[in-house]
Structures are given as C-alpha cells and as structure tokens.
C-alpha atoms as a PDB file:
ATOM      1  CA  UNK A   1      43.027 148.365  48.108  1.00  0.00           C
ATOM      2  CA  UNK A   2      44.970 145.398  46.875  1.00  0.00           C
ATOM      3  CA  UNK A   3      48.565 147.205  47.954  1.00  0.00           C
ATOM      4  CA  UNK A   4      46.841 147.569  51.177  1.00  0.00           C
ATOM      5  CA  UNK A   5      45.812 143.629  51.466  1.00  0.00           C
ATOM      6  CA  UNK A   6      49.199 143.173  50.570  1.00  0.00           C
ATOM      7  CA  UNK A   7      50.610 145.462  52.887  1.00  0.00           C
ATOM      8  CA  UNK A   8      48.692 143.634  55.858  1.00  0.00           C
ATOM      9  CA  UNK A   9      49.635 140.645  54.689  1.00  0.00           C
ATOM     10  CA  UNK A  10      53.487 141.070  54.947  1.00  0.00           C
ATOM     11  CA  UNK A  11      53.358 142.460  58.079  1.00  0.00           C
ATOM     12  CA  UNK A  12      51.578 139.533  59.448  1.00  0.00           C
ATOM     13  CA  UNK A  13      53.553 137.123  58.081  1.00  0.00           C
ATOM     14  CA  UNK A  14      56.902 139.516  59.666  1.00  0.00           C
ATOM     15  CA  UNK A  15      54.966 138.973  63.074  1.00  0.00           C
ATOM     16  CA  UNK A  16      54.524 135.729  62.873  1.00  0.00           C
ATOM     17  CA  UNK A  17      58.271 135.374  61.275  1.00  0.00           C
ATOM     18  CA  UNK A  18      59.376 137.041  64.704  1.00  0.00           C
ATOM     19  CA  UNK A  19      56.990 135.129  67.179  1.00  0.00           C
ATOM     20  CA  UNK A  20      58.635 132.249  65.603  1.00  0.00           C
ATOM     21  CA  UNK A  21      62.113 132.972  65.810  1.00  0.00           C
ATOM     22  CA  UNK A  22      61.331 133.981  70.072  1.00  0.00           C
ATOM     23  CA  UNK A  23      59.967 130.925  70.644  1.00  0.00           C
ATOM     24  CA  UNK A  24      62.989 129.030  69.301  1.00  0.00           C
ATOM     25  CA  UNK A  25      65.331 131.451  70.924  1.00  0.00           C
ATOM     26  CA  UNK A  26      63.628 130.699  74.356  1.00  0.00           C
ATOM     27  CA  UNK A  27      63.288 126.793  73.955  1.00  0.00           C
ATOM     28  CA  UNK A  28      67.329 127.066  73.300  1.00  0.00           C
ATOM     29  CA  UNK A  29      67.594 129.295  76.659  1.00  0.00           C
ATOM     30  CA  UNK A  30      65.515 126.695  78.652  1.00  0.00           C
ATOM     31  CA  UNK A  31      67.463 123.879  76.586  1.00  0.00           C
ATOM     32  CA  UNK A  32      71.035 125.408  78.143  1.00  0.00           C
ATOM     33  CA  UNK A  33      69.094 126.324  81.781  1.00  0.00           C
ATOM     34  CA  UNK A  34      68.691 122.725  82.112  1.00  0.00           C
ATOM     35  CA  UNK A  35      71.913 121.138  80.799  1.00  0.00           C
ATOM     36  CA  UNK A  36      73.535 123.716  83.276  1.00  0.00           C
ATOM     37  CA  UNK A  37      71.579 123.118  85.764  1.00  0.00           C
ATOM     38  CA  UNK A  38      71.998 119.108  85.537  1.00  0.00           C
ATOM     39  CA  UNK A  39      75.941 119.609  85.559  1.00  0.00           C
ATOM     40  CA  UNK A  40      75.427 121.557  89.107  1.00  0.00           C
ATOM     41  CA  UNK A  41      73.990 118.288  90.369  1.00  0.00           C
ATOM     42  CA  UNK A  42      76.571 116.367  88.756  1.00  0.00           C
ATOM     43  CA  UNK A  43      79.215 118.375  90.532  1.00  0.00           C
ATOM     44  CA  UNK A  44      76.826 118.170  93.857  1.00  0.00           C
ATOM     45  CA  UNK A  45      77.032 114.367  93.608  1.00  0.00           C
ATOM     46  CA  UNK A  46      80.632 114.833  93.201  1.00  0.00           C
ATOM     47  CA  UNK A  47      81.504 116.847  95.873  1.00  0.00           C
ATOM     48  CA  UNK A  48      78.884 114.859  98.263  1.00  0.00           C
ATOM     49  CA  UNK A  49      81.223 111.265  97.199  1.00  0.00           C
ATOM     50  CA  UNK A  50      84.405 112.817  97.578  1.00  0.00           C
ATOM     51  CA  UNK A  51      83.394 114.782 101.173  1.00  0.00           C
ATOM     52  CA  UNK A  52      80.404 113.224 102.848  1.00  0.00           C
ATOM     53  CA  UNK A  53      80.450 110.197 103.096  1.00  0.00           C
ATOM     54  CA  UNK A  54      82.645 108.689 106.048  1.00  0.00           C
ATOM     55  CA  UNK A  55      84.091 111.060 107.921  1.00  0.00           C
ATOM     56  CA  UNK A  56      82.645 114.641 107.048  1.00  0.00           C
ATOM     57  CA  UNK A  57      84.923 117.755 107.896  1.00  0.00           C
ATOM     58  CA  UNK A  58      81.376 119.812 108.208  1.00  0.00           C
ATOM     59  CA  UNK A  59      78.414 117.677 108.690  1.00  0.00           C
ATOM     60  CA  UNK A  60      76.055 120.497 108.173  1.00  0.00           C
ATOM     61  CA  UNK A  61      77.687 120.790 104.963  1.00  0.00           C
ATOM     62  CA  UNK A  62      76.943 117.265 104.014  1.00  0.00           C
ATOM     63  CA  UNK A  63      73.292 118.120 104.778  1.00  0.00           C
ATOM     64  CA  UNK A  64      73.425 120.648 102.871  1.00  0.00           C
ATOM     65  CA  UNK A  65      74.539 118.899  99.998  1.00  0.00           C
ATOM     66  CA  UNK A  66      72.565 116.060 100.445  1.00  0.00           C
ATOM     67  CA  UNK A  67      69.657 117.863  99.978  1.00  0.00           C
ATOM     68  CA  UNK A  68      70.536 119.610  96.815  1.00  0.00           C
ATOM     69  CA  UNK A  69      70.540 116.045  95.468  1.00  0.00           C
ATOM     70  CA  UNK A  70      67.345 115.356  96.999  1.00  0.00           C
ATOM     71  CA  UNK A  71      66.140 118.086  94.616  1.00  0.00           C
ATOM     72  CA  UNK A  72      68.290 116.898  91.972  1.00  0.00           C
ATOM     73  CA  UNK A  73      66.641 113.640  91.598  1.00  0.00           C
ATOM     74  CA  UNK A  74      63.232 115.257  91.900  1.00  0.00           C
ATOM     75  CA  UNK A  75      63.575 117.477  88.712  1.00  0.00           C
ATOM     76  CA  UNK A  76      65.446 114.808  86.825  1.00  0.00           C
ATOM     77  CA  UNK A  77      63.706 111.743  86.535  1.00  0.00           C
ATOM     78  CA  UNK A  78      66.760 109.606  85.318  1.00  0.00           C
ATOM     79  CA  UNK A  79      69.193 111.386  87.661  1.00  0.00           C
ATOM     80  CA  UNK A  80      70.317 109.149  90.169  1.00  0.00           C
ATOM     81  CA  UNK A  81      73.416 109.822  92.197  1.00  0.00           C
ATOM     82  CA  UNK A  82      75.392 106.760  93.328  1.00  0.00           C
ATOM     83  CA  UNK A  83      77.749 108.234  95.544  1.00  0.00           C
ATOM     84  CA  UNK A  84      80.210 105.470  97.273  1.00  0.00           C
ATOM     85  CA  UNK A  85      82.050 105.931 100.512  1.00  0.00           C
ATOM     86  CA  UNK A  86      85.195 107.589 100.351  1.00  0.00           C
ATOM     87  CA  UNK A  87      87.356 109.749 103.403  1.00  0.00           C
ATOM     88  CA  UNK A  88      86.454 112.822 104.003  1.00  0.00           C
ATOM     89  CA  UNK A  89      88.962 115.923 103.667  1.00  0.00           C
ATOM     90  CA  UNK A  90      89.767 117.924 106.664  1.00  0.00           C
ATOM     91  CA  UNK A  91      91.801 121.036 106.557  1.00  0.00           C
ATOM     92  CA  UNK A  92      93.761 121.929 110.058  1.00  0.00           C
ATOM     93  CA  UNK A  93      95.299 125.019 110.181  1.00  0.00           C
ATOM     94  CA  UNK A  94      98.129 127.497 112.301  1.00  0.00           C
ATOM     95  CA  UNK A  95      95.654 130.052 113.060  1.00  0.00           C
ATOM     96  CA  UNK A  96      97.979 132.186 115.730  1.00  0.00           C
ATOM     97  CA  UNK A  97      99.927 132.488 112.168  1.00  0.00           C
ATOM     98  CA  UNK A  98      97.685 134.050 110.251  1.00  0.00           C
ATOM     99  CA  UNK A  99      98.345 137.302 107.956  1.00  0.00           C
ATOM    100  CA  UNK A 100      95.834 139.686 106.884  1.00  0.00           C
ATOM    101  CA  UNK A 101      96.157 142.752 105.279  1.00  0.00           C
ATOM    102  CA  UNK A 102      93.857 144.925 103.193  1.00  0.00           C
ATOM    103  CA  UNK A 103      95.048 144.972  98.846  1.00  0.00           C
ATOM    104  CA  UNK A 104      93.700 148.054  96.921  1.00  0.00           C
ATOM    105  CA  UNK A 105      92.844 147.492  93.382  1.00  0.00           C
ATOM    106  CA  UNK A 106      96.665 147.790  92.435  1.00  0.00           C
ATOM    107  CA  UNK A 107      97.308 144.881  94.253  1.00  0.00           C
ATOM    108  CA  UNK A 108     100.586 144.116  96.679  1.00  0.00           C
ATOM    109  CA  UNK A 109     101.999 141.339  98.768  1.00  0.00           C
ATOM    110  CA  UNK A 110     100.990 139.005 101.955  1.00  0.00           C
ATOM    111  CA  UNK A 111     102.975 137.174 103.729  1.00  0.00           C
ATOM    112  CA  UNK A 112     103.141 135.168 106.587  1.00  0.00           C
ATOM    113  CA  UNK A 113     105.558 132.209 108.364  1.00  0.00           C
ATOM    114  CA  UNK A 114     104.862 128.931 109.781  1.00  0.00           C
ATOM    115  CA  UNK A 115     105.749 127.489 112.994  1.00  0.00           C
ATOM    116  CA  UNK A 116     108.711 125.653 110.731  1.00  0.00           C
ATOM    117  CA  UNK A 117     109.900 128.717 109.284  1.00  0.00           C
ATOM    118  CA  UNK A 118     108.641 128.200 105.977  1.00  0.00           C
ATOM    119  CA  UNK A 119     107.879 131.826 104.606  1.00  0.00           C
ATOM    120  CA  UNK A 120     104.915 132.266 102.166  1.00  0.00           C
ATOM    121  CA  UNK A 121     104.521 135.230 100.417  1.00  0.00           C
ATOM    122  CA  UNK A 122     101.104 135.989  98.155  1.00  0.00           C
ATOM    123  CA  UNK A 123     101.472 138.662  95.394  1.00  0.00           C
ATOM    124  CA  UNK A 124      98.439 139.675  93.522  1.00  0.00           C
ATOM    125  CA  UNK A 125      98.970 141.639  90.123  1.00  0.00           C
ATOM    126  CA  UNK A 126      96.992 145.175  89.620  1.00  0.00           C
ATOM    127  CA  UNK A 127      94.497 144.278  87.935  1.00  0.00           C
ATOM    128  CA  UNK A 128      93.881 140.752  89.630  1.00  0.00           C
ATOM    129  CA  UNK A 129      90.688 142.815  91.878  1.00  0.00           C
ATOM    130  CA  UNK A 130      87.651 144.377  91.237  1.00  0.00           C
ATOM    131  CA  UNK A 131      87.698 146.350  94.552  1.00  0.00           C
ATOM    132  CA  UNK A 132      89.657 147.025  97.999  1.00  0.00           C
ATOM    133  CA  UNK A 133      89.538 143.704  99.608  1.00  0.00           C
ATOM    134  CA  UNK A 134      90.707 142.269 102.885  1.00  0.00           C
ATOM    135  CA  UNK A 135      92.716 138.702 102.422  1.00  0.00           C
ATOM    136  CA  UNK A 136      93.454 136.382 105.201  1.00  0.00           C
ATOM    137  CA  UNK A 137      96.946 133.713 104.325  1.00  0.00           C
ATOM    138  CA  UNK A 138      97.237 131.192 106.904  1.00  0.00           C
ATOM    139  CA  UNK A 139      99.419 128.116 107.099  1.00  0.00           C
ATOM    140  CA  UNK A 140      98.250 124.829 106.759  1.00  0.00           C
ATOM    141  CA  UNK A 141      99.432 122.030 109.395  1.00  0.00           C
ATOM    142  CA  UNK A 142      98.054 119.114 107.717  1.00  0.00           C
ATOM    143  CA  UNK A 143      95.753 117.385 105.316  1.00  0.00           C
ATOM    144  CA  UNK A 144      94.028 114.337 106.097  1.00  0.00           C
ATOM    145  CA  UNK A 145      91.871 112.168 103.693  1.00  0.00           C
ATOM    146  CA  UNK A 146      91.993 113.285  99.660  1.00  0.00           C
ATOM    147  CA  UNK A 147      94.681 111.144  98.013  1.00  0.00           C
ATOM    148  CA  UNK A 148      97.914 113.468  97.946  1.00  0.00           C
ATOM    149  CA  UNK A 149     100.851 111.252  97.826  1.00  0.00           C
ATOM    150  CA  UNK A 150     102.838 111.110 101.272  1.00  0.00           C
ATOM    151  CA  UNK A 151     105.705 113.732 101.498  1.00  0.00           C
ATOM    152  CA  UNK A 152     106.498 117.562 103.976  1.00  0.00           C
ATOM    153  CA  UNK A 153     103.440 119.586 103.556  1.00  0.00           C
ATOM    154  CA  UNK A 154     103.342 123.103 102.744  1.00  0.00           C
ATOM    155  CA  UNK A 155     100.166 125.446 102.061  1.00  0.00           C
ATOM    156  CA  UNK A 156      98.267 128.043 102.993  1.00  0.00           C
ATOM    157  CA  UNK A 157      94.618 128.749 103.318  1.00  0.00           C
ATOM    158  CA  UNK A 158      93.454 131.655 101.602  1.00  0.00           C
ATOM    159  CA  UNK A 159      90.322 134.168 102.411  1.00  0.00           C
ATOM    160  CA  UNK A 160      87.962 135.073 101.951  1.00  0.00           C
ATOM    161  CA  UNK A 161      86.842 131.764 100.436  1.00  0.00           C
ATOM    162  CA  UNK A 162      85.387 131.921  96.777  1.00  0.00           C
ATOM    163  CA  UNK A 163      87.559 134.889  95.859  1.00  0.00           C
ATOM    164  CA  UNK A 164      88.017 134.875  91.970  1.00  0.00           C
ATOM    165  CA  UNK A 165      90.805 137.169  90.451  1.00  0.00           C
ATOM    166  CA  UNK A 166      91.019 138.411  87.295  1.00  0.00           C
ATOM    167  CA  UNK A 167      95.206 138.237  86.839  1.00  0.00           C
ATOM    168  CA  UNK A 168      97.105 135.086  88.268  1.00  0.00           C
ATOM    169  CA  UNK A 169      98.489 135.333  91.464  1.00  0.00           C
ATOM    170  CA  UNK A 170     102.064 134.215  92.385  1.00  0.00           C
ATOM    171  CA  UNK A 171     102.226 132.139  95.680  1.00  0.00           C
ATOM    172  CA  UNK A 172     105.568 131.357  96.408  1.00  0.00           C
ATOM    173  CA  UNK A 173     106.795 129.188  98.986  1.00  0.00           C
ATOM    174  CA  UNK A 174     110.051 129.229 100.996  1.00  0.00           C
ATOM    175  CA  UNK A 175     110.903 126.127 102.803  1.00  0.00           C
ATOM    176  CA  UNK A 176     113.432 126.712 105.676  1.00  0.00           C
ATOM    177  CA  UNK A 177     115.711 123.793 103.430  1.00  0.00           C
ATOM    178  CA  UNK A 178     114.966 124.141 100.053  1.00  0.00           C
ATOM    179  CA  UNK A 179     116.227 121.945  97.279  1.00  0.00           C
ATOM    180  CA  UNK A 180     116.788 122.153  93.844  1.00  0.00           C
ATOM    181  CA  UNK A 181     115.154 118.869  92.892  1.00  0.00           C
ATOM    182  CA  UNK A 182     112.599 118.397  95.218  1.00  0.00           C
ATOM    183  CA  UNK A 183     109.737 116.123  93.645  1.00  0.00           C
ATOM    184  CA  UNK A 184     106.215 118.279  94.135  1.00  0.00           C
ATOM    185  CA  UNK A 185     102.641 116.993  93.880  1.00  0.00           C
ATOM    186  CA  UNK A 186     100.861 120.700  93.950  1.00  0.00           C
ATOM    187  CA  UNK A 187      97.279 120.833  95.311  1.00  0.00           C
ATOM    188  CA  UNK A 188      94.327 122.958  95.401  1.00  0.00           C
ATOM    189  CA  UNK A 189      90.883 122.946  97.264  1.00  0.00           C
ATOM    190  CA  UNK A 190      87.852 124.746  98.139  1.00  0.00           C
ATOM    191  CA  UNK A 191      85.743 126.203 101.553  1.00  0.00           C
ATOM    192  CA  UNK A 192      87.062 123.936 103.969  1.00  0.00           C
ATOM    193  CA  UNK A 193      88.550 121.191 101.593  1.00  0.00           C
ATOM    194  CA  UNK A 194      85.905 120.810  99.575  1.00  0.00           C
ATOM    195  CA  UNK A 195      87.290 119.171  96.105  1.00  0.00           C
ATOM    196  CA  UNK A 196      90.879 118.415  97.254  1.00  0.00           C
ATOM    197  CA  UNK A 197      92.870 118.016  93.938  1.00  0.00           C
ATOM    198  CA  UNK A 198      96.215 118.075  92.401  1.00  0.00           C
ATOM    199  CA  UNK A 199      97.370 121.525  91.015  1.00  0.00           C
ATOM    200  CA  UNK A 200     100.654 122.799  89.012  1.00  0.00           C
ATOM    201  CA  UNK A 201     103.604 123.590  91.195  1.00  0.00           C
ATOM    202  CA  UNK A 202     106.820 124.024  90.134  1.00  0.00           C
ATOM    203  CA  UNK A 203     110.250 124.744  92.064  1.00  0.00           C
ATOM    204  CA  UNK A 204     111.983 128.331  91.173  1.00  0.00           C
ATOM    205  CA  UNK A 205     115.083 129.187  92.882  1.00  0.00           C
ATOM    206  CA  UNK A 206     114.783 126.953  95.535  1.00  0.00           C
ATOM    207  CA  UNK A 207     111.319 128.094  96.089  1.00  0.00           C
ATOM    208  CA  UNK A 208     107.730 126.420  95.627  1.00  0.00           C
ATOM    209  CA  UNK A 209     105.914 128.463  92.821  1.00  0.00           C
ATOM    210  CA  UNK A 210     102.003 128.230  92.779  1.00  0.00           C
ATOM    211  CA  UNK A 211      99.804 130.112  89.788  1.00  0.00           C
ATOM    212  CA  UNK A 212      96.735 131.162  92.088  1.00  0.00           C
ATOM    213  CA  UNK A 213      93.455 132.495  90.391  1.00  0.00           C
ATOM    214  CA  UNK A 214      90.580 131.515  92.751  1.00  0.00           C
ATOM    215  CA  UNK A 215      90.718 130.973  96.727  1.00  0.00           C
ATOM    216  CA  UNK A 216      90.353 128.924  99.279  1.00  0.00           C
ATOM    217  CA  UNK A 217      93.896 127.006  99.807  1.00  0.00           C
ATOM    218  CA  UNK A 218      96.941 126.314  97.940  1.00  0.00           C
ATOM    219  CA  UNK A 219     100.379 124.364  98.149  1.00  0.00           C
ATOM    220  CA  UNK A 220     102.382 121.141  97.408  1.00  0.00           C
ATOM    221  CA  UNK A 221     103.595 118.159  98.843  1.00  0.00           C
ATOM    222  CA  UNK A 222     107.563 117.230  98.754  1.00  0.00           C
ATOM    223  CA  UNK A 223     107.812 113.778  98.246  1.00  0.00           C
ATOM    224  CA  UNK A 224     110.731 111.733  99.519  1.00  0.00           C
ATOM    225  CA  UNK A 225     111.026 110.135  96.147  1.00  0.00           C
ATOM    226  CA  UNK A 226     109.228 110.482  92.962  1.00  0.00           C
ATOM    227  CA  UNK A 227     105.439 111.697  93.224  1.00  0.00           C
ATOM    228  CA  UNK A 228     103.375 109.602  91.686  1.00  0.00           C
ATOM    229  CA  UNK A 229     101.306 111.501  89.382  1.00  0.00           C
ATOM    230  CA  UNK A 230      97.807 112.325  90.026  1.00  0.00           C
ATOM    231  CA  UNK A 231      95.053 109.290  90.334  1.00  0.00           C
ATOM    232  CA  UNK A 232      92.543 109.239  87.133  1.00  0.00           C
ATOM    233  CA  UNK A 233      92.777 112.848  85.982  1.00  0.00           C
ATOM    234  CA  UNK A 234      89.845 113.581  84.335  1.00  0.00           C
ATOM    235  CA  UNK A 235      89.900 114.043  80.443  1.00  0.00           C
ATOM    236  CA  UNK A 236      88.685 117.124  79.934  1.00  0.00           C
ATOM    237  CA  UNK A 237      87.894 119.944  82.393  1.00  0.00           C
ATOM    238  CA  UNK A 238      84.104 119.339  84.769  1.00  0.00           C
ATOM    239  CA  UNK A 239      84.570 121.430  87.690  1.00  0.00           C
ATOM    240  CA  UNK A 240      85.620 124.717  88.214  1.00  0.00           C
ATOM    241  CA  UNK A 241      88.613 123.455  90.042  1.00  0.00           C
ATOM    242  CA  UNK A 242      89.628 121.154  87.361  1.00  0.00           C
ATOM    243  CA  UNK A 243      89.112 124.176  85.007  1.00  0.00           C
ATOM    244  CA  UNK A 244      91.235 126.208  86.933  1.00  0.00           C
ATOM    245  CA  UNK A 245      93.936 123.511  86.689  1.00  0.00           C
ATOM    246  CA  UNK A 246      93.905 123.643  83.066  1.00  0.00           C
ATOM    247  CA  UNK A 247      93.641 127.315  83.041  1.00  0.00           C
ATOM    248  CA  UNK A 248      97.163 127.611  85.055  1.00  0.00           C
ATOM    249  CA  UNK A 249      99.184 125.597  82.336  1.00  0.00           C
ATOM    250  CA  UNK A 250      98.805 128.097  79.911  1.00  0.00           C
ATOM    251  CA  UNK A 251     101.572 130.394  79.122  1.00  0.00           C
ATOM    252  CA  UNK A 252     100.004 133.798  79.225  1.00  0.00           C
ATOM    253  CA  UNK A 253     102.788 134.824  76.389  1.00  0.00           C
ATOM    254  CA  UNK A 254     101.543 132.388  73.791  1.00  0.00           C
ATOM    255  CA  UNK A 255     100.068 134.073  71.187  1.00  0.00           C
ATOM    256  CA  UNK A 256      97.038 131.377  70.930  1.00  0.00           C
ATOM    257  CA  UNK A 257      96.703 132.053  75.084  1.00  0.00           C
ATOM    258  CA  UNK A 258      92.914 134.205  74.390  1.00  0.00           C
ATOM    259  CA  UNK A 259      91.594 131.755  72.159  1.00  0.00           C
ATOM    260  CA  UNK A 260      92.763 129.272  73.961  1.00  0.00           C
ATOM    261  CA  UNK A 261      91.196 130.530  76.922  1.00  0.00           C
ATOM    262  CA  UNK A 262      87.617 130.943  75.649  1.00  0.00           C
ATOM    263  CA  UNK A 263      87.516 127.919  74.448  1.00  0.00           C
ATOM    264  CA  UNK A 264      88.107 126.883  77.422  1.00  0.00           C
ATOM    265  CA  UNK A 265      85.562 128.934  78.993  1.00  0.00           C
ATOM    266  CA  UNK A 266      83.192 127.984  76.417  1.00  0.00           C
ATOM    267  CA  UNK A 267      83.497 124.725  76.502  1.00  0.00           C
ATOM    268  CA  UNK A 268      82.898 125.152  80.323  1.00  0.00           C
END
C-alpha cells in the first residue's frame, strides 16, 4: 500500500512538474507575441513618418496606416507615435515599357528597355521560387521625395509586390553610356515607395549590378560627383528592408555566410 502512496505521489508531483513547465512555456510565447507585435507598430509609425505625412503617394494608404496606430496606442499604454512631417515618396513609372513573362521554378531572365535605351535585364537563380510565377519589370521615370542624392536615375519596378525569393537575384543595368567610375547611391523600396532607402549597387563591366531578394523596385542613382553616403543609417538592422540591406553584403562564399545569416535572422 505504501509503494502505491508512493506511486501516486510521483505521478502527481510529474503532473504538476509538467503543468508548470506549460505555463512558463506559454507566458514566454505571449512574452515574444507582444514584443513582435510592438515592433510592427514601431515599423507602422515608421512607415506612416516617412510616407504620410505631407504629400501622400496613396492617401488610402495613409488611412490605412493611421489606423493601425490608432490600435497601436490602444493595446500599448506607453506607445505613443510622434510622427513629424516629412515628403512623401512617389514612384512614376514607363508603363508602355513594361516586361512580363512567366519564370518556372528553374528560374530565367526578364528584360525590358527604357525610353533612354537603358536595358535592364532580371535573372532569377533556380531555386530563387517556390512555384511558376508571373513577374512584371518596368522602368522607373522618376523618384520624388525620399532623400536619394541628386544624379541620372535608373530602376525598375518589380511585381508582383511582396515577392520574397529564396536565391539572390542579379539585376543588372545597362545605361546607353556607361562608365567605369560612375559614383552610385543604390536604392530599394516597397508597394508603391513605401520605405525608400539606400541599397548596395556596384558597377561591373560598365554595368549597374543590383543583389535583389524581395520585390517591389530596385536601382541606383549616378551622381555627377561623389554620392554622399546614406543619411543616419541605422545601427543595426529594424525593418525588413534594412535587413535585406544587410543581408546583400554578405558574400555567399564565406564560409561564416549561414551563421552569419541566422544570426541575422534571429536577431530579426
């Protein structure tokens, strides 16, 4: 009788052992539910100052945004989002120009020519998609608002917007006069401009080389002197775009690139 006592005994305290350990295993899932959810409304308040608040590109957007925030500050009590006024980012593109053609999953190459002559050409690595998908490359005319330095624009916008591949992309770009030592300030942004921001371009054989990993549009600036480098780059990656960024100066062939990565990723 006293092995059975016993025997109820330790399995009581074993369920209790493992109620235990669930509870602290949820209140760690609800701890990282809300810090992730508190850094979406940090990057809402983000995108809302840097889009929204003097000249809009898509004012339905902005509403959209805005009231994300307005939920925001109504599950977090000390969340406040100061947003100050600062141009919005409008995207105008050469849609008569535009290329589309449909990649299978081993991949292949877009291209398409602006009204200049510049030639872009998209290649996407097998491996890069998950499944036969249609992708639209169309020049870019101009850029206003954002702060890209002055200098000859050249870019593309790429769709379907939010695309994420799974093997860099090479986006070259061939300027009708290229030069060997042309200054770039590369860029990157999202939908319809949304989070404008410098990104790594470098010139290869006379041609504009991009690293591309996630759509919407793509391309640099040639500057008629030095470009001044990019205005408060932020320390350490805090949206996906600057993530990106960071992601595309790796060198694939370094032997710390994986760790490096998920750290990255982790950190994330």
């Amino acid at each position: 009788m006293a092995r059975s006592a016993t025997g109820r005994g330790g399995s009581l305290l074993a369920t209790r052992g493992a109620s235990v350990l669930l509870a602290l295993l949820l209140a760690v899932a609800a701890s990282e539910a809300h810090a992730a959810t508190r850094r979406s409304c940090e990057r809402t308040c983000k995108r809302f100052e840097r889009h929204c608040a003097v000249t809009p590109s898509k004012p339905g957007r902005c509403e959209r945004l805005g009231r994300r925030l307005d939920k925001c500050e109504e599950r977090f009590a000390e969340f406040a989002c100061e947003a100050t006024p600062g141009p919005g980012v409008i995207v105008t593109v050469d849609e008569p120009r535009a290329a589309t053609k449909t990649l299978p999953l081993e991949g292949g190459t877009l291209e398409a020519t602006g009204a200049d002559g510049t030639v872009y050409s998209l290649t996407i690595p097998p491996g890069a998609l998950l499944l036969e998908t249609t992708i639209t490359m169309t020049p870019i005319v101009a850029i206003s608002g954002g702060d890209l330095p002055e200098g000859a624009l050249f870019g593309v916008d790429l769709q379907p917007s939010g695309l994420r591949l799974y093997e860099f992309a090479e986006l070259r770009i061939a300027p009708p006069a290229p030069s060997s030592a042309a200054s770039l300030a590369g860029f990157s942004y999202e939908g319809d401009g949304d989070d404008l921001h410098r990104y790594p371009a470098a010139l290869d054989a006379g041609q504009i080389l991009l690293h591309v990993i996630h759509f919407s549009g793509a391309g640099a600036k040639i500057c008629v002197e030095l470009c001044p480098p990019p205005i408060d780059p932020p320390p350490q990656p805090i949206t996906e775009s600057e993530l990106e960024a960071v992601i595309a100066q790796l060198d694939p062939h370094d032997p710390f690139y994986a760790s490096r990565l998920a750290e990255l990723l982790h950190a994330y």
